[in-house]
PDB file of N, CA and C in Angstrom:
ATOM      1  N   UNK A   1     -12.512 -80.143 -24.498  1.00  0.00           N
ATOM      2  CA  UNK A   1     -13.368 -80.923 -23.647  1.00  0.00           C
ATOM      3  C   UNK A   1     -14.011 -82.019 -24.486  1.00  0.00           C
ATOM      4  N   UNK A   2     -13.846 -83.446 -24.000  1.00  0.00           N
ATOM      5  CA  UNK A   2     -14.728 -84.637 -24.828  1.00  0.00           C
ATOM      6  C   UNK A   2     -15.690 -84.249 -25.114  1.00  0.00           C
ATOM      7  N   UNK A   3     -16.452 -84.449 -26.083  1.00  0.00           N
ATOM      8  CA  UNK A   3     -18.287 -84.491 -26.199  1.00  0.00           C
ATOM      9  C   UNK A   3     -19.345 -85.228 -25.439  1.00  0.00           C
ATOM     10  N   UNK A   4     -18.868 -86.242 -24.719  1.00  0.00           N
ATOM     11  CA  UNK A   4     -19.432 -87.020 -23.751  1.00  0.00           C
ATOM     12  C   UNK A   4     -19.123 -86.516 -22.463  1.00  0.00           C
ATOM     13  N   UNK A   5     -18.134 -85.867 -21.877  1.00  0.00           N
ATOM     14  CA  UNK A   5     -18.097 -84.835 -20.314  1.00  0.00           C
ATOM     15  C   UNK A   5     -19.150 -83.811 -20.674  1.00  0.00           C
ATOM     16  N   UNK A   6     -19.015 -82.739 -22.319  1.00  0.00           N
ATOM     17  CA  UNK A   6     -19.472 -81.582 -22.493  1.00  0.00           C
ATOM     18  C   UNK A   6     -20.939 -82.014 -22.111  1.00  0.00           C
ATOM     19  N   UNK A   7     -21.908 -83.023 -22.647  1.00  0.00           N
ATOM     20  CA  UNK A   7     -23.244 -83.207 -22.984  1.00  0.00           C
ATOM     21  C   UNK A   7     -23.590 -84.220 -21.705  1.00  0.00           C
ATOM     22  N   UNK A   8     -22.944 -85.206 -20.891  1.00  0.00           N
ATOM     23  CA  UNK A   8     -23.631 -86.135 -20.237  1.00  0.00           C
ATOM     24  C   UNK A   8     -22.835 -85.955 -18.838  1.00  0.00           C
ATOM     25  N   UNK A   9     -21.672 -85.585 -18.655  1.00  0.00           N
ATOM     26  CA  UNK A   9     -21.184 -85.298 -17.568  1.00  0.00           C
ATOM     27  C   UNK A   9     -20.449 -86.463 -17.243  1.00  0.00           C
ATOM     28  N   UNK A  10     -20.131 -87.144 -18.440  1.00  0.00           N
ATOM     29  CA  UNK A  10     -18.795 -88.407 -18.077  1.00  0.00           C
ATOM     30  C   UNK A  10     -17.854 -88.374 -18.205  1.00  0.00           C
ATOM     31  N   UNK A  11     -17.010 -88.736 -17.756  1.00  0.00           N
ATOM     32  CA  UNK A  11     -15.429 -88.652 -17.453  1.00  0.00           C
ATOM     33  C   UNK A  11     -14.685 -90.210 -18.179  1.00  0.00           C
ATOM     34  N   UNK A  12     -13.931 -90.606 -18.423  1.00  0.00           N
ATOM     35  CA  UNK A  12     -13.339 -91.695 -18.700  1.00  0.00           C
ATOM     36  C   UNK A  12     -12.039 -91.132 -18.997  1.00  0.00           C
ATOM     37  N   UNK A  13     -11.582 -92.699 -19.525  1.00  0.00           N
ATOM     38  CA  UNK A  13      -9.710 -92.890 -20.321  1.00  0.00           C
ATOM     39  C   UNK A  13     -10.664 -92.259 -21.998  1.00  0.00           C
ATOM     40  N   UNK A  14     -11.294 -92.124 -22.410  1.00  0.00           N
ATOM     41  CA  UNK A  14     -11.551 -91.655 -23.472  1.00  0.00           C
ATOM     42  C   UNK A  14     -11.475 -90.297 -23.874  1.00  0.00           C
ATOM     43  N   UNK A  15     -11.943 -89.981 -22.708  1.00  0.00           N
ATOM     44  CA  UNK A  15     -11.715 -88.263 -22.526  1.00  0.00           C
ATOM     45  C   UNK A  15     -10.462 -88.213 -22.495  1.00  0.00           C
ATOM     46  N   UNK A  16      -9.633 -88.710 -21.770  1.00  0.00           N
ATOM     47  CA  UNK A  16      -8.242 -88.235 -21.800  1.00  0.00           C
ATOM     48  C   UNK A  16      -7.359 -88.410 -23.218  1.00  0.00           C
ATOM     49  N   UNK A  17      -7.697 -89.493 -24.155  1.00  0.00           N
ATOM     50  CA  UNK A  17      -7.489 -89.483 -25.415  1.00  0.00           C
ATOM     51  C   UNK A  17      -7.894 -88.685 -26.635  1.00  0.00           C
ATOM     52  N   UNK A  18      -9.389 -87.922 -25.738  1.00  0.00           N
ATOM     53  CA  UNK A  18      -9.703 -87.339 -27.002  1.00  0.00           C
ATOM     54  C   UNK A  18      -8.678 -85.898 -26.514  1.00  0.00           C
ATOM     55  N   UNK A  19      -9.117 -85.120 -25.224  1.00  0.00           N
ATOM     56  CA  UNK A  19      -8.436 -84.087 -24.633  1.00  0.00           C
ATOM     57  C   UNK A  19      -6.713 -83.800 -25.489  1.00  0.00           C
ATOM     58  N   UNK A  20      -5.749 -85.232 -25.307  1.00  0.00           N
ATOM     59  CA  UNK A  20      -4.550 -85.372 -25.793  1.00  0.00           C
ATOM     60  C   UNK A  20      -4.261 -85.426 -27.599  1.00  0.00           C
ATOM     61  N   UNK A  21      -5.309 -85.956 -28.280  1.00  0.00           N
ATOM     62  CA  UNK A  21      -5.363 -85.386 -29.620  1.00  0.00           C
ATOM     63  C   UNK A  21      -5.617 -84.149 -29.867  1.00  0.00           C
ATOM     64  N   UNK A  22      -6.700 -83.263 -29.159  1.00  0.00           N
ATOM     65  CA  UNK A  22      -6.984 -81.942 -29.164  1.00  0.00           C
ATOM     66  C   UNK A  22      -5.416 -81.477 -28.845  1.00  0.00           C
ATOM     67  N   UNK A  23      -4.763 -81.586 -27.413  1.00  0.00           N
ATOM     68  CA  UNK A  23      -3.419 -81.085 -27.436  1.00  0.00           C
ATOM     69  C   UNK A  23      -2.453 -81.158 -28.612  1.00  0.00           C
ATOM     70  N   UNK A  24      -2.228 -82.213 -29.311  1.00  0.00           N
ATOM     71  CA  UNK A  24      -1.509 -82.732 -30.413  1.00  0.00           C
ATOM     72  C   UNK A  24      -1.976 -81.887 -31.953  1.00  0.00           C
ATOM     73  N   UNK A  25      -3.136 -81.726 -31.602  1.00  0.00           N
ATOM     74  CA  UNK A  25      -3.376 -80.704 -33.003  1.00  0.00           C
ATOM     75  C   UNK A  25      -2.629 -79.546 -32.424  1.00  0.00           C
ATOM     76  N   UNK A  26      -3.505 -78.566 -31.934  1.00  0.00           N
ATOM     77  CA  UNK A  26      -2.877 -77.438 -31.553  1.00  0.00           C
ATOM     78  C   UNK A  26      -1.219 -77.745 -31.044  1.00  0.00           C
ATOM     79  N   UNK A  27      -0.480 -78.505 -30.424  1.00  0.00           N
ATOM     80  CA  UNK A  27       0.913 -78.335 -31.007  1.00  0.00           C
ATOM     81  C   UNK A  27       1.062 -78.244 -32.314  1.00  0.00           C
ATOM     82  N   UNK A  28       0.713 -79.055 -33.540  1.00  0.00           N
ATOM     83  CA  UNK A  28       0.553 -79.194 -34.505  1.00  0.00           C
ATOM     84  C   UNK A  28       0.270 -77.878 -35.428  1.00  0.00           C
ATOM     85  N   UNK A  29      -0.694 -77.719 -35.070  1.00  0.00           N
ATOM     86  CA  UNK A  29      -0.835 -76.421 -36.455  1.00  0.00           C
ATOM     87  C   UNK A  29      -0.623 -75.173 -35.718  1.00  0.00           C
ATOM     88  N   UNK A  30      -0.018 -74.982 -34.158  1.00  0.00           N
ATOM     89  CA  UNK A  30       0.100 -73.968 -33.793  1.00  0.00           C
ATOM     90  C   UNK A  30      -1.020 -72.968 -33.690  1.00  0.00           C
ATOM     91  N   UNK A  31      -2.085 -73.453 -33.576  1.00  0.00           N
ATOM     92  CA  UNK A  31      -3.405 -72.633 -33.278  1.00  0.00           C
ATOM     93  C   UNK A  31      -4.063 -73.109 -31.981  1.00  0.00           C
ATOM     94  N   UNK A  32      -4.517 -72.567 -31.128  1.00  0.00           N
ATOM     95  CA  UNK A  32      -5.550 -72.530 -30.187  1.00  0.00           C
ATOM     96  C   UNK A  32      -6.902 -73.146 -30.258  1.00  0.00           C
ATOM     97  N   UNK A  33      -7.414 -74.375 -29.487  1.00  0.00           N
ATOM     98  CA  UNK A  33      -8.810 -74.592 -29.997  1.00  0.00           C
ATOM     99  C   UNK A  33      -9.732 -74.029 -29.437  1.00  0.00           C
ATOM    100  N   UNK A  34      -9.439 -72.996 -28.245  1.00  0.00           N
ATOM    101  CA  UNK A  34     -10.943 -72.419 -27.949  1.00  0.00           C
ATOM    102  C   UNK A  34     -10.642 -71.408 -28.744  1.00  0.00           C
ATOM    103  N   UNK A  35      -9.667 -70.315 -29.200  1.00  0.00           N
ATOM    104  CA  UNK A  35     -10.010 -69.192 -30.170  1.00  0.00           C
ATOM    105  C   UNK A  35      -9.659 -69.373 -31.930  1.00  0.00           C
ATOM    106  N   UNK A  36      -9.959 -70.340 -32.381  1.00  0.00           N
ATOM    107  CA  UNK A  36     -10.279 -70.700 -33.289  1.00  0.00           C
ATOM    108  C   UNK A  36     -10.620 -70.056 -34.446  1.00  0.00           C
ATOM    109  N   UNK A  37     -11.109 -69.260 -35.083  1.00  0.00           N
ATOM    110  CA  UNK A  37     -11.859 -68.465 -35.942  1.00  0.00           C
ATOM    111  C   UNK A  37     -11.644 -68.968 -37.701  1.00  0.00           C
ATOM    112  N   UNK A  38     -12.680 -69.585 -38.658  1.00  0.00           N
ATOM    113  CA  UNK A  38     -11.919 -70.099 -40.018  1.00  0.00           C
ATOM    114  C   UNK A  38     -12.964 -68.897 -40.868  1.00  0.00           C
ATOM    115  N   UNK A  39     -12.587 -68.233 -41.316  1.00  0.00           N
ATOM    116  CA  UNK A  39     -13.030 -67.188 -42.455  1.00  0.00           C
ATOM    117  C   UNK A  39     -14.566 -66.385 -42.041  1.00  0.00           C
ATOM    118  N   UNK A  40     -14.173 -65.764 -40.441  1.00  0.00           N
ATOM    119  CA  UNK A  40     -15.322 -65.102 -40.017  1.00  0.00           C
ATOM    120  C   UNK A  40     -16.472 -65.828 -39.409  1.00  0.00           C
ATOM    121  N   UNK A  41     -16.154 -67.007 -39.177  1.00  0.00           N
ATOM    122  CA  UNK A  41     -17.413 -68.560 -39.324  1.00  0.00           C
ATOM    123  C   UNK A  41     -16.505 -69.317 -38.014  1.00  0.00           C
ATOM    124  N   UNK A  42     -16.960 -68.960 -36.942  1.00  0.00           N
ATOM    125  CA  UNK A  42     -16.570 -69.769 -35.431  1.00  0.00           C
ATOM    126  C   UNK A  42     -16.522 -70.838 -35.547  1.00  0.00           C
ATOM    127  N   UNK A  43     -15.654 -71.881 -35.946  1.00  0.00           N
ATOM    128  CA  UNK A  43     -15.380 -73.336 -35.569  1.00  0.00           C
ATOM    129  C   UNK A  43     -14.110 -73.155 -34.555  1.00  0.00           C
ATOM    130  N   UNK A  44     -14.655 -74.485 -33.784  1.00  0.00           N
ATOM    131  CA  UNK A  44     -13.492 -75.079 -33.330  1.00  0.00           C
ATOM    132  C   UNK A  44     -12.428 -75.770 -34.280  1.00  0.00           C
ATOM    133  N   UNK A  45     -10.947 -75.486 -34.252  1.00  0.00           N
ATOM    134  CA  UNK A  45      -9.902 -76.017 -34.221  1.00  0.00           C
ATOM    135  C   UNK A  45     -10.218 -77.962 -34.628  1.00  0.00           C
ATOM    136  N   UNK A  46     -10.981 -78.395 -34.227  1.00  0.00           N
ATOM    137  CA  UNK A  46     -11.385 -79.804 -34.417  1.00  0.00           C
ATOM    138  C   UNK A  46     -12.053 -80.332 -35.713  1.00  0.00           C
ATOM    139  N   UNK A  47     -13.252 -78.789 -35.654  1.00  0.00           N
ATOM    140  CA  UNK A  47     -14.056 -79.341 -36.732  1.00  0.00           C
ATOM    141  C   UNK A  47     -13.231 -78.629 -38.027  1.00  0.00           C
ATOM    142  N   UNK A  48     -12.339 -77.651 -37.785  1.00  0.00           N
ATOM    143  CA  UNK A  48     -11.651 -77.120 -39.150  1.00  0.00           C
ATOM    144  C   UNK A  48     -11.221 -78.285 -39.259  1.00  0.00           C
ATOM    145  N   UNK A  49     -10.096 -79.114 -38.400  1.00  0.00           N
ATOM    146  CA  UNK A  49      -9.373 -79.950 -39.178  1.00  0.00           C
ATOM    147  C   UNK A  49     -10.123 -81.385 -40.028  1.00  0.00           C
ATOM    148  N   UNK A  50     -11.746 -81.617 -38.999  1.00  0.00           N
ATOM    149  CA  UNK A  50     -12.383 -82.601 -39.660  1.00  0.00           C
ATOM    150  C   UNK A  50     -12.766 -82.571 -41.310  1.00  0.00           C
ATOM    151  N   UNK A  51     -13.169 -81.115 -40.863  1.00  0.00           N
ATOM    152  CA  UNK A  51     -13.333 -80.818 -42.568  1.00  0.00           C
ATOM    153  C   UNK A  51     -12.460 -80.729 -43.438  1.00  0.00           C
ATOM    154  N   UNK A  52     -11.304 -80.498 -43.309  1.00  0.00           N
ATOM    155  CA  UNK A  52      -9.888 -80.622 -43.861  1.00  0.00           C
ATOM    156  C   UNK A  52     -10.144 -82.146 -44.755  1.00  0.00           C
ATOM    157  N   UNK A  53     -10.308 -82.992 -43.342  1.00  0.00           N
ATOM    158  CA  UNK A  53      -9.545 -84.308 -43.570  1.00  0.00           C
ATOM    159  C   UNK A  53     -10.854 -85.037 -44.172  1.00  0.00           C
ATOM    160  N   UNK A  54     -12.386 -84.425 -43.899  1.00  0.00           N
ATOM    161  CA  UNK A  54     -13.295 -84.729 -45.265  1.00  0.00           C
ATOM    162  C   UNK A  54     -12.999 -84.537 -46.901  1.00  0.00           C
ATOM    163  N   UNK A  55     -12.436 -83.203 -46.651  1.00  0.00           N
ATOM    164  CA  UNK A  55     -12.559 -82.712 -48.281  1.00  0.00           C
ATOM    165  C   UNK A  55     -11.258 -83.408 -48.678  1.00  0.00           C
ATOM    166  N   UNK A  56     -10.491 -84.137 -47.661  1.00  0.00           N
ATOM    167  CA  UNK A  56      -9.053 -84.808 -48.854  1.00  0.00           C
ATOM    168  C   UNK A  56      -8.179 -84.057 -48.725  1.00  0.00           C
ATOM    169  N   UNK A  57      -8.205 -82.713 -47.909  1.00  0.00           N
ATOM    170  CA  UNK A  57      -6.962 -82.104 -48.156  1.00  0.00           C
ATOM    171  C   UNK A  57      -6.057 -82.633 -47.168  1.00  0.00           C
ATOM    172  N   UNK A  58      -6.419 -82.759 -45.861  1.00  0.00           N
ATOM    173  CA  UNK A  58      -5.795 -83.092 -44.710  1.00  0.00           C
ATOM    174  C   UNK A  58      -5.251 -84.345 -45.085  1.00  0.00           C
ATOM    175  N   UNK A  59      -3.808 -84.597 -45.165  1.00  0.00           N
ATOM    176  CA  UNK A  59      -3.058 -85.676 -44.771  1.00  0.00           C
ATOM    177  C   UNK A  59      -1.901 -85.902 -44.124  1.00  0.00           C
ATOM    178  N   UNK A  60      -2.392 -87.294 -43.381  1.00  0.00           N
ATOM    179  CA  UNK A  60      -1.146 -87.416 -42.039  1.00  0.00           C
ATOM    180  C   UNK A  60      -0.193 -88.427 -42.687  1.00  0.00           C
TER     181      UNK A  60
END
């Protein structure tokens, strides 16, 4: 779900871009973003990969 539907209740073409990257990960790493789980510590699927792609490891 966008962060702008989740918190304000808006809809756009943005949502549908963010929604379709969310799809594209999870094809991607083959994980689920609502059941998610990274070392006992509940993130979403999104923010694992943000942090990935903070610390430098993540590359596309």
């Amino acid at each position: 779900m966008a962060p702008e539907y989740a918190m304000e209740g808006l809809f756009s073409e943005k949502s549908d871009v963010f929604s379709y990257g969310v799809l594209l990960l999870e094809i991607v790493s083959g994980k689920k973003n609502s059941s998610f789980y990274n070392n006992d510590e509940s993130q979403s699927l999104l923010g694992y990969a943000w942090n990935l792609w903070n610390e430098d490891i993540l590359h596309l």
